[in-house]
Protein backbone atom coordinates (compact mmCIF):
# COMPACT_ATOMS: atom_id res chain seq x y z
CA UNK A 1 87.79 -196.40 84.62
CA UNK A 2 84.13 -194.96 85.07
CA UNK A 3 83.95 -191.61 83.30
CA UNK A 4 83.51 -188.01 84.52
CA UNK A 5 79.36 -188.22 83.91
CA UNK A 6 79.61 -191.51 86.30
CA UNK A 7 81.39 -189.67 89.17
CA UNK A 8 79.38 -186.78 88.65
CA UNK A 9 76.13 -188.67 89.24
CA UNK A 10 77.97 -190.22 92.43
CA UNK A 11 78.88 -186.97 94.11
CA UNK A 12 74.82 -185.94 93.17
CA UNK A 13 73.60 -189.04 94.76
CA UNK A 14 76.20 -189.52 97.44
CA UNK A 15 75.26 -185.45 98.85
CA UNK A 16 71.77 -185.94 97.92
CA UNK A 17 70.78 -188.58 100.03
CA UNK A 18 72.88 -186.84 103.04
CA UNK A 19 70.50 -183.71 102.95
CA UNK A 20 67.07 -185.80 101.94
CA UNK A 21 68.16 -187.71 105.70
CA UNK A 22 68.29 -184.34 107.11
CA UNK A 23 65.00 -183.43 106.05
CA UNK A 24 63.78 -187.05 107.27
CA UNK A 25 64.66 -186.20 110.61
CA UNK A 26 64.09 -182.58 110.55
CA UNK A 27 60.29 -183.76 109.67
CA UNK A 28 59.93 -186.78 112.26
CA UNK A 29 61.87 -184.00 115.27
CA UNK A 30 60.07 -180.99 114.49
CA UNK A 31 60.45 -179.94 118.25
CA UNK A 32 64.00 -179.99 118.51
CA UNK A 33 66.31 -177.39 116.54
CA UNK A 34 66.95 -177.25 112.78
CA UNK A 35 69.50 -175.18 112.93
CA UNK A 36 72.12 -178.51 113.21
CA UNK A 37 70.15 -179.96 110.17
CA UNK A 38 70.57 -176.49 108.46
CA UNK A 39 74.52 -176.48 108.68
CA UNK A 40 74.93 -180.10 107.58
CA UNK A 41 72.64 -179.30 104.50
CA UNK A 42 75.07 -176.33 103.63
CA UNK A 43 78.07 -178.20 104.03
CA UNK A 44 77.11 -180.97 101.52
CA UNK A 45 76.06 -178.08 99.66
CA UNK A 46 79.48 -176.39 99.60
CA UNK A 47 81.01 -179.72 99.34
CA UNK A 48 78.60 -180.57 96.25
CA UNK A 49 80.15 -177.18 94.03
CA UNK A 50 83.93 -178.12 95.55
CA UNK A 51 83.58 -181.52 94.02
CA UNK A 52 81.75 -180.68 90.97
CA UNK A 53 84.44 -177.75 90.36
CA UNK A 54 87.35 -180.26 90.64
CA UNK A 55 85.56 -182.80 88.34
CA UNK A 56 85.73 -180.21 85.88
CA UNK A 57 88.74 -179.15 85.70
CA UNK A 58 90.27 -179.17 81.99
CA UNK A 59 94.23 -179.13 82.83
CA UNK A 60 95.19 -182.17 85.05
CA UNK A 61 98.46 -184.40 84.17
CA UNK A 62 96.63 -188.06 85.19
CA UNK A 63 93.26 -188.37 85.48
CA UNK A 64 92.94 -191.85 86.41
CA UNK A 65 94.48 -190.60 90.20
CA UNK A 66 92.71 -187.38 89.92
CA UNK A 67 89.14 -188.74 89.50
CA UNK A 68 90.32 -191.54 92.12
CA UNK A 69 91.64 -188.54 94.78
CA UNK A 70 87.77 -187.10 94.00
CA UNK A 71 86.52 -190.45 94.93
CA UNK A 72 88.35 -191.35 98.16
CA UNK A 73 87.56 -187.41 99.73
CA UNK A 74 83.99 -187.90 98.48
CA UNK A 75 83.79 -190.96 100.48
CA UNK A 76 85.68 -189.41 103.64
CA UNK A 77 83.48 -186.22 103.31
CA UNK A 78 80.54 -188.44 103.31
CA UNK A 79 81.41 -190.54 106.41
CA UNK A 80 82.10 -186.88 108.29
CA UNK A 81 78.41 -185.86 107.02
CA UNK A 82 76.88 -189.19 108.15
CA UNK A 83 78.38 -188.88 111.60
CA UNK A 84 77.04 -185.65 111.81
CA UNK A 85 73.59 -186.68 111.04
CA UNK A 86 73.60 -189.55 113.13
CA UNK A 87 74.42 -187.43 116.22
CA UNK A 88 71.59 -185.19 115.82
């Protein structure tokens, strides 16, 4: 089981690659609106401090399926943010 430093560094990667590709193609589109780019970048924000706050948490009766839970809706929250990018 990878530890809580391990996920934590996935959910940091994983969120920060999503907004540097916003700034990619805010950068390479600087004609067209940025106010699309904006909202994706403050969704993976918010979704950053959700995950990070559930990672966490102290109290939790089995970790193995609660860091696993984290994992699969970090990977479906991803996919939703990649769509989103890739239709702008």
């Amino acid at each position: 089981m990878a530890n809580k430093r391990d996920l934590k560094k996935d959910i940091n990667y994983v969120l920060g690659d999503i907004i540097e590709e916003v700034y990619v193609w805010e950068a390479s589109n600087p004609d067209k609106d940025a106010k699309a780019g904006e909202a994706i970048i403050d969704d993976a924000i918010a979704s950053f401090d959700t995950f990070m706050a559930r990672v966490s948490e102290r109290k939790i009766e089995k970790p193995a399926a609660h860091f696993k839970s984290i994992r699969k809706d970090l990977e479906a929250k991803a996919i939703e943010l990649i769509e989103k990018v890739n239709s702008l």
